[in-house]
PDB file of N, CA and C in Angstrom:
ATOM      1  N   UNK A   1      80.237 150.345  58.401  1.00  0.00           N
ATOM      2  CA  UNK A   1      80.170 150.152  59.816  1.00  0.00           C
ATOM      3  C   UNK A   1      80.916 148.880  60.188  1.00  0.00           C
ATOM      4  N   UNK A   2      81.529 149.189  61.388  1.00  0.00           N
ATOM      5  CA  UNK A   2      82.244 147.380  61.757  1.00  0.00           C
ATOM      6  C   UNK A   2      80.928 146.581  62.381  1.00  0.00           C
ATOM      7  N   UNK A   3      81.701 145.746  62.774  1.00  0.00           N
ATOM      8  CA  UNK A   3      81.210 144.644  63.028  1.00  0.00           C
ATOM      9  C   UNK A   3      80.627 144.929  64.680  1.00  0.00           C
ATOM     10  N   UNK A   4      81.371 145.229  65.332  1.00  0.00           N
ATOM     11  CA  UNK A   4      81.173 146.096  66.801  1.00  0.00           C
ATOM     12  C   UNK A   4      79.685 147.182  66.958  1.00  0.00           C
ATOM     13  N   UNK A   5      80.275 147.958  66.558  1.00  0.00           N
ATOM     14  CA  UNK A   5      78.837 148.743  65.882  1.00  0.00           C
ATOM     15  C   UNK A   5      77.986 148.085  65.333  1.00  0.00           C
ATOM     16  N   UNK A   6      77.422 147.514  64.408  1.00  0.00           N
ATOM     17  CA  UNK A   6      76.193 146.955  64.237  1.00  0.00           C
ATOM     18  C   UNK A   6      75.827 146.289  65.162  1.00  0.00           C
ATOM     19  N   UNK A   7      76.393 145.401  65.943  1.00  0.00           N
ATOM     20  CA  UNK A   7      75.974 144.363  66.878  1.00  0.00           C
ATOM     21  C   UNK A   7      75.581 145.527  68.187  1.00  0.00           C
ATOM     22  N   UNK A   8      76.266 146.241  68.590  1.00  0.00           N
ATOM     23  CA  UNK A   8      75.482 147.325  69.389  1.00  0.00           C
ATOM     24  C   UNK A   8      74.244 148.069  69.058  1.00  0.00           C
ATOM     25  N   UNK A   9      74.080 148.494  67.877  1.00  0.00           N
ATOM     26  CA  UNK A   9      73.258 148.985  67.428  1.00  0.00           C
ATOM     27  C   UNK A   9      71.730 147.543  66.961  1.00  0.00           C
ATOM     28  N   UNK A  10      72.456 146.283  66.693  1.00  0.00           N
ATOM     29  CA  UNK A  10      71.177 145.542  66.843  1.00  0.00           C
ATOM     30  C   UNK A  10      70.166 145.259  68.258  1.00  0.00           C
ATOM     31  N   UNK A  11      71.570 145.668  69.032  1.00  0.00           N
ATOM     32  CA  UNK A  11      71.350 144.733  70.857  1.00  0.00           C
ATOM     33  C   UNK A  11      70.053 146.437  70.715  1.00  0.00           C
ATOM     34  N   UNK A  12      70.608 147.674  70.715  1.00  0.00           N
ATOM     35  CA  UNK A  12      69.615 148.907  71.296  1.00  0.00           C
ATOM     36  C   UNK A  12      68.230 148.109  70.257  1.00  0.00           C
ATOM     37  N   UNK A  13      68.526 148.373  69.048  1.00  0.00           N
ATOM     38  CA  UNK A  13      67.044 148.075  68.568  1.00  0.00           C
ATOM     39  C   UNK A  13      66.361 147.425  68.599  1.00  0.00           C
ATOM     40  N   UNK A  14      66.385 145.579  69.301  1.00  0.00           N
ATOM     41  CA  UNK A  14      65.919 144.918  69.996  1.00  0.00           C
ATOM     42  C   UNK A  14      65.527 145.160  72.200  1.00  0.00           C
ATOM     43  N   UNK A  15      66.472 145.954  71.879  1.00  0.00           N
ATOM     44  CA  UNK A  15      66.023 146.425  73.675  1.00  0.00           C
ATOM     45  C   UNK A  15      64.622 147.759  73.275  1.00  0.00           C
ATOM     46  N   UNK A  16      65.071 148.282  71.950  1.00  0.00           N
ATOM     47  CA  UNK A  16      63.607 149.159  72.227  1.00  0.00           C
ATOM     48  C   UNK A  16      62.571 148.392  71.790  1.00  0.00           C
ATOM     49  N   UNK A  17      62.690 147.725  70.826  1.00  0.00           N
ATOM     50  CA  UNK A  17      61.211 146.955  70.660  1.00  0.00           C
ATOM     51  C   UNK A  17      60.409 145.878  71.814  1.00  0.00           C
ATOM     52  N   UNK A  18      61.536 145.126  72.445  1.00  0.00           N
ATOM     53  CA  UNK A  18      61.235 145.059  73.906  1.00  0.00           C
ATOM     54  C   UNK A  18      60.462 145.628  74.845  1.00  0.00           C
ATOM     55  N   UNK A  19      61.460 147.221  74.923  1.00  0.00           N
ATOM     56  CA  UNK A  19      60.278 147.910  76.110  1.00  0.00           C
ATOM     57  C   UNK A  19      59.210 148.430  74.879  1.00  0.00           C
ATOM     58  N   UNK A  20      58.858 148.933  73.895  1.00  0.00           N
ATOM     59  CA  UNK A  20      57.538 149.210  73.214  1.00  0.00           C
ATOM     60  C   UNK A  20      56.779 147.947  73.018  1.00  0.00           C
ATOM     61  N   UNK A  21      57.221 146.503  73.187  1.00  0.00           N
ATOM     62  CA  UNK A  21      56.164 145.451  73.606  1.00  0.00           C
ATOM     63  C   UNK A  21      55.540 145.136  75.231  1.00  0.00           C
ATOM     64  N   UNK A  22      56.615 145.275  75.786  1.00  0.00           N
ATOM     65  CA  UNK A  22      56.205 145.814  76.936  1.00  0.00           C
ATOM     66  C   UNK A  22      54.863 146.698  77.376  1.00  0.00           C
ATOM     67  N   UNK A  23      55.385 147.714  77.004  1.00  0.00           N
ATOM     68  CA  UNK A  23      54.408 148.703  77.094  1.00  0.00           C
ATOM     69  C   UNK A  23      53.176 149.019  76.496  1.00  0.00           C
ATOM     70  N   UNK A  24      52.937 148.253  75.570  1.00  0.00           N
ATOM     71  CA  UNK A  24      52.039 147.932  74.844  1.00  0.00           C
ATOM     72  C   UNK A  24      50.840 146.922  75.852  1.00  0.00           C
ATOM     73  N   UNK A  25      51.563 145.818  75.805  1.00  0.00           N
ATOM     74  CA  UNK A  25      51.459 145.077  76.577  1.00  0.00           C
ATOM     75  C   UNK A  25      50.288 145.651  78.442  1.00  0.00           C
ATOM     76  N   UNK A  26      51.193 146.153  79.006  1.00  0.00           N
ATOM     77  CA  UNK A  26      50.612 146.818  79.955  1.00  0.00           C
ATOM     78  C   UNK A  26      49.820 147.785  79.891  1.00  0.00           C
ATOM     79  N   UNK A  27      49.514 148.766  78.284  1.00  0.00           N
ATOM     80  CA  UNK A  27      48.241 149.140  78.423  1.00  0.00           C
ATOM     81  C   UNK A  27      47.536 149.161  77.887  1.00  0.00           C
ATOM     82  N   UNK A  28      47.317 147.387  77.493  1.00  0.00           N
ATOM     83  CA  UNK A  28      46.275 147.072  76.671  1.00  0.00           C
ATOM     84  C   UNK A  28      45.735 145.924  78.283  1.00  0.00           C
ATOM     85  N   UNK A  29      46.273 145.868  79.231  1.00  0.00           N
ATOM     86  CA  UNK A  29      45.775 145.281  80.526  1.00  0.00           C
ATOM     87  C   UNK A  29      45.072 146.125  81.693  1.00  0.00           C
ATOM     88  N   UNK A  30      45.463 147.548  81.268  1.00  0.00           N
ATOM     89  CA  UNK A  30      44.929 148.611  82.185  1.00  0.00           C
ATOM     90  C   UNK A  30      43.175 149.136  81.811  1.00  0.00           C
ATOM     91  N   UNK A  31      42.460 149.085  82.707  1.00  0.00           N
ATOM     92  CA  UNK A  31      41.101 149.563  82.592  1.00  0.00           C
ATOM     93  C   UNK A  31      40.359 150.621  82.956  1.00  0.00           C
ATOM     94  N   UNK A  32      40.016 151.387  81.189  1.00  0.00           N
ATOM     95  CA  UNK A  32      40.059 152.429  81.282  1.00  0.00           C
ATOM     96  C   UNK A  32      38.855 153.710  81.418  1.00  0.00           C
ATOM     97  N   UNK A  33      37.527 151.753  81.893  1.00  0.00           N
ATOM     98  CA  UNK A  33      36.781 152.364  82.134  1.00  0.00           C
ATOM     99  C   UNK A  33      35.984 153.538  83.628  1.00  0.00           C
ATOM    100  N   UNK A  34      35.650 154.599  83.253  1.00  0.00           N
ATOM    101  CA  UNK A  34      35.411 155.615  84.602  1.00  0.00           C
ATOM    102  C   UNK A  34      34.598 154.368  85.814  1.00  0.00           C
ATOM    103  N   UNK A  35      35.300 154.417  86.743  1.00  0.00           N
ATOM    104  CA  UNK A  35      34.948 154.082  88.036  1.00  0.00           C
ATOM    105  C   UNK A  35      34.018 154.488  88.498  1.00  0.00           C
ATOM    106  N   UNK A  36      32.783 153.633  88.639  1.00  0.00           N
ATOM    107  CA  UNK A  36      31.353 153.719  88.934  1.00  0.00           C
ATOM    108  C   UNK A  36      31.191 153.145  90.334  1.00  0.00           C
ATOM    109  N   UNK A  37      30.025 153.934  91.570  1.00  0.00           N
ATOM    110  CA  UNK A  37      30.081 153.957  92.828  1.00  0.00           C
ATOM    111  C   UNK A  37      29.362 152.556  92.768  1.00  0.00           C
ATOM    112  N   UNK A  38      29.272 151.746  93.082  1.00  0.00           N
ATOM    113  CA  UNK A  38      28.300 150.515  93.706  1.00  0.00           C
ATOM    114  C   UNK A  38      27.031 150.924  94.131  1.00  0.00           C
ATOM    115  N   UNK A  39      26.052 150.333  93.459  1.00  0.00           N
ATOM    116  CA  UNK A  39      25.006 150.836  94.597  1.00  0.00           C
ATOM    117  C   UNK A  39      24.482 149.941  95.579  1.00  0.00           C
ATOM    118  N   UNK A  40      24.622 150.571  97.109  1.00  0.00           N
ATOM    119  CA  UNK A  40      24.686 149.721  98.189  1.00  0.00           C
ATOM    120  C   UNK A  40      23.512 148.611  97.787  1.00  0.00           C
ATOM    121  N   UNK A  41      23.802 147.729  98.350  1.00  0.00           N
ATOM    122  CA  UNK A  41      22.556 146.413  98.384  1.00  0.00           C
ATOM    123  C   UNK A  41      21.715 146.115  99.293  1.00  0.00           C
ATOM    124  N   UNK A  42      20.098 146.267  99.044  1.00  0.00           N
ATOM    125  CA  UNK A  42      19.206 146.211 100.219  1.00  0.00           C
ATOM    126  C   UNK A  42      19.238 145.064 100.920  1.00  0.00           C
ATOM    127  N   UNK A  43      19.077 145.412 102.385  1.00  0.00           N
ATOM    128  CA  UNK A  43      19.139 144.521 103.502  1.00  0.00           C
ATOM    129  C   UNK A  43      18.002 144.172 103.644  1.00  0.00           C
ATOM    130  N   UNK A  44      17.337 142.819 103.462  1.00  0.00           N
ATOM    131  CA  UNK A  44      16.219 142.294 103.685  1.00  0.00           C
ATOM    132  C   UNK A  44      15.882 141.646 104.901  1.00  0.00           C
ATOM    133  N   UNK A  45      17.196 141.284 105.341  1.00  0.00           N
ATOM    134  CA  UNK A  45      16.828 140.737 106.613  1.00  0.00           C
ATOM    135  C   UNK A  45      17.611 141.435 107.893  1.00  0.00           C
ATOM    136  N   UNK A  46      16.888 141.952 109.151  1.00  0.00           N
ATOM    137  CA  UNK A  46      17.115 142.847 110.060  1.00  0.00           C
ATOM    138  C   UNK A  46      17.352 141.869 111.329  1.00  0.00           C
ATOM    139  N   UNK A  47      18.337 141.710 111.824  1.00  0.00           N
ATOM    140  CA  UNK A  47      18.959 140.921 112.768  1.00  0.00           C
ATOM    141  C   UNK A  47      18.914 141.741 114.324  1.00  0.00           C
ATOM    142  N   UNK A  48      18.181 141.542 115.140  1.00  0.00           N
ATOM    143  CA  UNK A  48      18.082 142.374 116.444  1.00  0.00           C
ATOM    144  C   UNK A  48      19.028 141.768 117.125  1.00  0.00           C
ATOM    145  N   UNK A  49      20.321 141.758 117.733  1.00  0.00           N
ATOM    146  CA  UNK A  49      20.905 141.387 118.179  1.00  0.00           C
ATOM    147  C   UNK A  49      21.432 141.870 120.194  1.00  0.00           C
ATOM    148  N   UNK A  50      21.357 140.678 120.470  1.00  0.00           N
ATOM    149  CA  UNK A  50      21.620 141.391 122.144  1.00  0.00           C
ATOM    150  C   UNK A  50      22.573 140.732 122.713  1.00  0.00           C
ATOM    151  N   UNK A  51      22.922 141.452 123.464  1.00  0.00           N
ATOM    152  CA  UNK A  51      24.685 141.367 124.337  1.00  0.00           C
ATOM    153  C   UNK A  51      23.782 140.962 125.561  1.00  0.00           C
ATOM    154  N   UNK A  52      24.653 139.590 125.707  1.00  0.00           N
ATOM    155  CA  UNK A  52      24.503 138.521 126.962  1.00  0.00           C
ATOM    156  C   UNK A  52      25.818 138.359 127.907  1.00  0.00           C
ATOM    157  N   UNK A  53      25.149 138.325 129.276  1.00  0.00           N
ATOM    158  CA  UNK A  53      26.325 138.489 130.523  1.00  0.00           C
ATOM    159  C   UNK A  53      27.259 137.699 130.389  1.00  0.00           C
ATOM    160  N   UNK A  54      28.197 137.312 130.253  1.00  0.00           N
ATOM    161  CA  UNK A  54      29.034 135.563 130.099  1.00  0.00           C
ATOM    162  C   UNK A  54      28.840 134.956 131.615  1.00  0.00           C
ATOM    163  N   UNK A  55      28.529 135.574 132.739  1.00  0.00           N
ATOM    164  CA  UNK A  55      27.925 135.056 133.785  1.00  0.00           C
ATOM    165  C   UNK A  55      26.758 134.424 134.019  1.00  0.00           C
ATOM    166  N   UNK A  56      25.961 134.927 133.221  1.00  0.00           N
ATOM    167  CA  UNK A  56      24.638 134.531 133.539  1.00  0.00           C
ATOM    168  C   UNK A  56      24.210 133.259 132.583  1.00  0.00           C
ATOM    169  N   UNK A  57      25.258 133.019 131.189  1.00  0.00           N
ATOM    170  CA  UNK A  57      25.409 132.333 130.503  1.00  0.00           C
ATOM    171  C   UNK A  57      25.871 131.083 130.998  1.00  0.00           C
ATOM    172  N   UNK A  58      26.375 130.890 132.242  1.00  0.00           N
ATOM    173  CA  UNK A  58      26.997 130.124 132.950  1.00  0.00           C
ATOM    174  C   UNK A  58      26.176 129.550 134.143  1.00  0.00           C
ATOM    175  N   UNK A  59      25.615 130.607 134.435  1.00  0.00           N
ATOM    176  CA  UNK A  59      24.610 130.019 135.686  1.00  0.00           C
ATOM    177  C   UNK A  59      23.580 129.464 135.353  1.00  0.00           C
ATOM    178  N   UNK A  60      23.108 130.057 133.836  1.00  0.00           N
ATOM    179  CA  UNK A  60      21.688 128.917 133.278  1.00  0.00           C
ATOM    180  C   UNK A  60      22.738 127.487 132.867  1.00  0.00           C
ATOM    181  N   UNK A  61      23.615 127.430 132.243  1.00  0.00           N
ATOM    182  CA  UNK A  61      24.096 126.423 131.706  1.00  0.00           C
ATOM    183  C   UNK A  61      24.196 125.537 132.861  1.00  0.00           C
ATOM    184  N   UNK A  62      24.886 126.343 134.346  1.00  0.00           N
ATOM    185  CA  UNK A  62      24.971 125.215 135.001  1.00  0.00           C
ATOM    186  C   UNK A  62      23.106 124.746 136.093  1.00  0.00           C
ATOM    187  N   UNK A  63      22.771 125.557 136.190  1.00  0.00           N
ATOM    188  CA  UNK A  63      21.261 125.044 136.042  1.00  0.00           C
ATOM    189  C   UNK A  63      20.159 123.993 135.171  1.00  0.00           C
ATOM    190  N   UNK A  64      20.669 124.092 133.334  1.00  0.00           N
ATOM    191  CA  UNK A  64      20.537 122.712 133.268  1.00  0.00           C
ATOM    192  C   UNK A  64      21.381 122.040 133.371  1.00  0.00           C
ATOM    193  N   UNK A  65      22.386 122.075 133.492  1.00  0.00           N
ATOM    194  CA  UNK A  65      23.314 120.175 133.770  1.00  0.00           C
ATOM    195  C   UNK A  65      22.811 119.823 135.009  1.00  0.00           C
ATOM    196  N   UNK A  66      22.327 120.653 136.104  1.00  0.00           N
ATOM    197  CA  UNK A  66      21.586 120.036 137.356  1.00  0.00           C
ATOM    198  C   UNK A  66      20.352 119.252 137.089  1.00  0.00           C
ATOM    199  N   UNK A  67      19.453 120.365 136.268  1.00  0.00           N
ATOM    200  CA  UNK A  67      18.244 119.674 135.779  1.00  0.00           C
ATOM    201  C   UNK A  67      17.991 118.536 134.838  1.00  0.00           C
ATOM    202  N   UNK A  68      19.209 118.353 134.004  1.00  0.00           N
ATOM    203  CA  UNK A  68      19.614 117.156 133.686  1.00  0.00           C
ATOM    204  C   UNK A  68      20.159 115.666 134.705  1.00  0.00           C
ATOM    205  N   UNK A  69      21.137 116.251 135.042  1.00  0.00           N
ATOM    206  CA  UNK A  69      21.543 115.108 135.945  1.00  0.00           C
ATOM    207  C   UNK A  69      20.441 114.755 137.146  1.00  0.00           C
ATOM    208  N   UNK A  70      19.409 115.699 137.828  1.00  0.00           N
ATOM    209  CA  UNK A  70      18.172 115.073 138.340  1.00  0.00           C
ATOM    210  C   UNK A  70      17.474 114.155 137.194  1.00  0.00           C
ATOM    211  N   UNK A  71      17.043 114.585 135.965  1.00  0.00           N
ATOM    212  CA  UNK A  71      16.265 113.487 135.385  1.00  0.00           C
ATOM    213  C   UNK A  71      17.052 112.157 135.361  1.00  0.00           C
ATOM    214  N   UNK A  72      18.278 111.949 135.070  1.00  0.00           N
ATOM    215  CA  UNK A  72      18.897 111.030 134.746  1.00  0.00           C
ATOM    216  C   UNK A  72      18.795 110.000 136.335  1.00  0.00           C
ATOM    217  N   UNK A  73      19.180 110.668 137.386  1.00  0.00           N
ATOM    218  CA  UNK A  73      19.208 110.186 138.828  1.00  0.00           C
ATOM    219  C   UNK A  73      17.790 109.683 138.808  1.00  0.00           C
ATOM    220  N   UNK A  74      16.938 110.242 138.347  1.00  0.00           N
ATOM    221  CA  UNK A  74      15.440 109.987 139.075  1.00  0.00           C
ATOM    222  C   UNK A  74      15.263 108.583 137.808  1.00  0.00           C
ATOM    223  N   UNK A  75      15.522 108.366 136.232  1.00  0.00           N
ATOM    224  CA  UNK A  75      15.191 107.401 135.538  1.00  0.00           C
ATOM    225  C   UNK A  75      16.233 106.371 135.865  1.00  0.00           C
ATOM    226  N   UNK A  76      17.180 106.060 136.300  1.00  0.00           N
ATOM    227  CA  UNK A  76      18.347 105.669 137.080  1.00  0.00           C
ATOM    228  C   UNK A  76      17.650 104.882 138.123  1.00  0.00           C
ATOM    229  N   UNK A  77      16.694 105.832 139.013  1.00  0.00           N
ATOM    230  CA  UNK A  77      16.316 104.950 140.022  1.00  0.00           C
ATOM    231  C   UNK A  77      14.795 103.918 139.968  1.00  0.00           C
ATOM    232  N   UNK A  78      14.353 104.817 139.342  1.00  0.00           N
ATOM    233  CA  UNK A  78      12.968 104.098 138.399  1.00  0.00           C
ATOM    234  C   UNK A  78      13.610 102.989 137.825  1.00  0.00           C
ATOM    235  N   UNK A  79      14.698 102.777 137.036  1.00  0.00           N
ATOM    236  CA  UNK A  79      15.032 101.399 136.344  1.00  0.00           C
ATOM    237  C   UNK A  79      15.215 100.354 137.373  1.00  0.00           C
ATOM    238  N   UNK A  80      16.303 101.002 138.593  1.00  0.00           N
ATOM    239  CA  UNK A  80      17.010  99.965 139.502  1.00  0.00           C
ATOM    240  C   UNK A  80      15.528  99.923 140.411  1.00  0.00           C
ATOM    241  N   UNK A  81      14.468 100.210 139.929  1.00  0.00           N
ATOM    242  CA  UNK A  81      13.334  99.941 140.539  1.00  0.00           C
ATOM    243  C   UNK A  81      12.578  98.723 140.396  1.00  0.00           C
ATOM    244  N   UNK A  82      12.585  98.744 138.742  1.00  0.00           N
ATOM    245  CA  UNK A  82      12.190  97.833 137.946  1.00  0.00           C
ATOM    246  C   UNK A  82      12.937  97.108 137.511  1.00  0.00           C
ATOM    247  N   UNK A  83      13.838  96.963 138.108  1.00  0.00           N
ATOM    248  CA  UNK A  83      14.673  95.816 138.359  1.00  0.00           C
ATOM    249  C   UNK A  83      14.582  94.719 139.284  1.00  0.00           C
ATOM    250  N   UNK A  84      15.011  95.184 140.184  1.00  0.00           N
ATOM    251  CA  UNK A  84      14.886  94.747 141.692  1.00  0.00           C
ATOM    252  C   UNK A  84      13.254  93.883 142.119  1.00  0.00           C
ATOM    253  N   UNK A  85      12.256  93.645 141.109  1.00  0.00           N
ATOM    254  CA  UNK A  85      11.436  92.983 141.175  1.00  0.00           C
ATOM    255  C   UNK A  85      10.626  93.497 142.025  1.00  0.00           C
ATOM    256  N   UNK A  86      10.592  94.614 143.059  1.00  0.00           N
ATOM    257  CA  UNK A  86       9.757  94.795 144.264  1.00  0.00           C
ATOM    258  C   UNK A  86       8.710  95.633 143.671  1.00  0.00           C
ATOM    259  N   UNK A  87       8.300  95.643 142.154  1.00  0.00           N
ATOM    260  CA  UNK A  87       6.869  96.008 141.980  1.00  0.00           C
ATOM    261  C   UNK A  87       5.568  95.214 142.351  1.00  0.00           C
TER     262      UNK A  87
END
């Protein structure tokens, strides 16, 4: 054989041992065990959940910042009360 030929013939027999490592390779990574269903997981805790107006969410909110800002006005004036010495 020349010299041409063998060197072709080394390049194929290193390209097949290649892809048979390859392939080896990939299905010794594949899993071949049968696919088993999950079994669902009990729910212990039951969440009652309720849908709120985004309006009405707004009208309490702004109901307390009123009822806030009265307490604050009314301890506000109680201080500048007890301030002002006229107890």
């Amino acid at each position: 054989m020349s010299s041409g030929r063998l060197r072709t013939l080394r390049s194929f027999i290193y390209a097949i041992g290649i892809h048979i490592a390859a392939a080896v390779l990939v299905a010794m990574s594949l899993d071949f065990d049968p696919y088993r269903i999950p079994k669902p997981q009990e729910s212990k805790k039951i969440v009652q959940a309720v849908a709120v107006d985004q309006t009405a969410v707004k009208r309490e909110l702004s109901r307390l910042r009123a009822a806030a800002e009265s307490v604050k006005r009314k301890n506000n004036a109680s201080l500048n009360w007890s301030r002002s010495g006229w107890h």
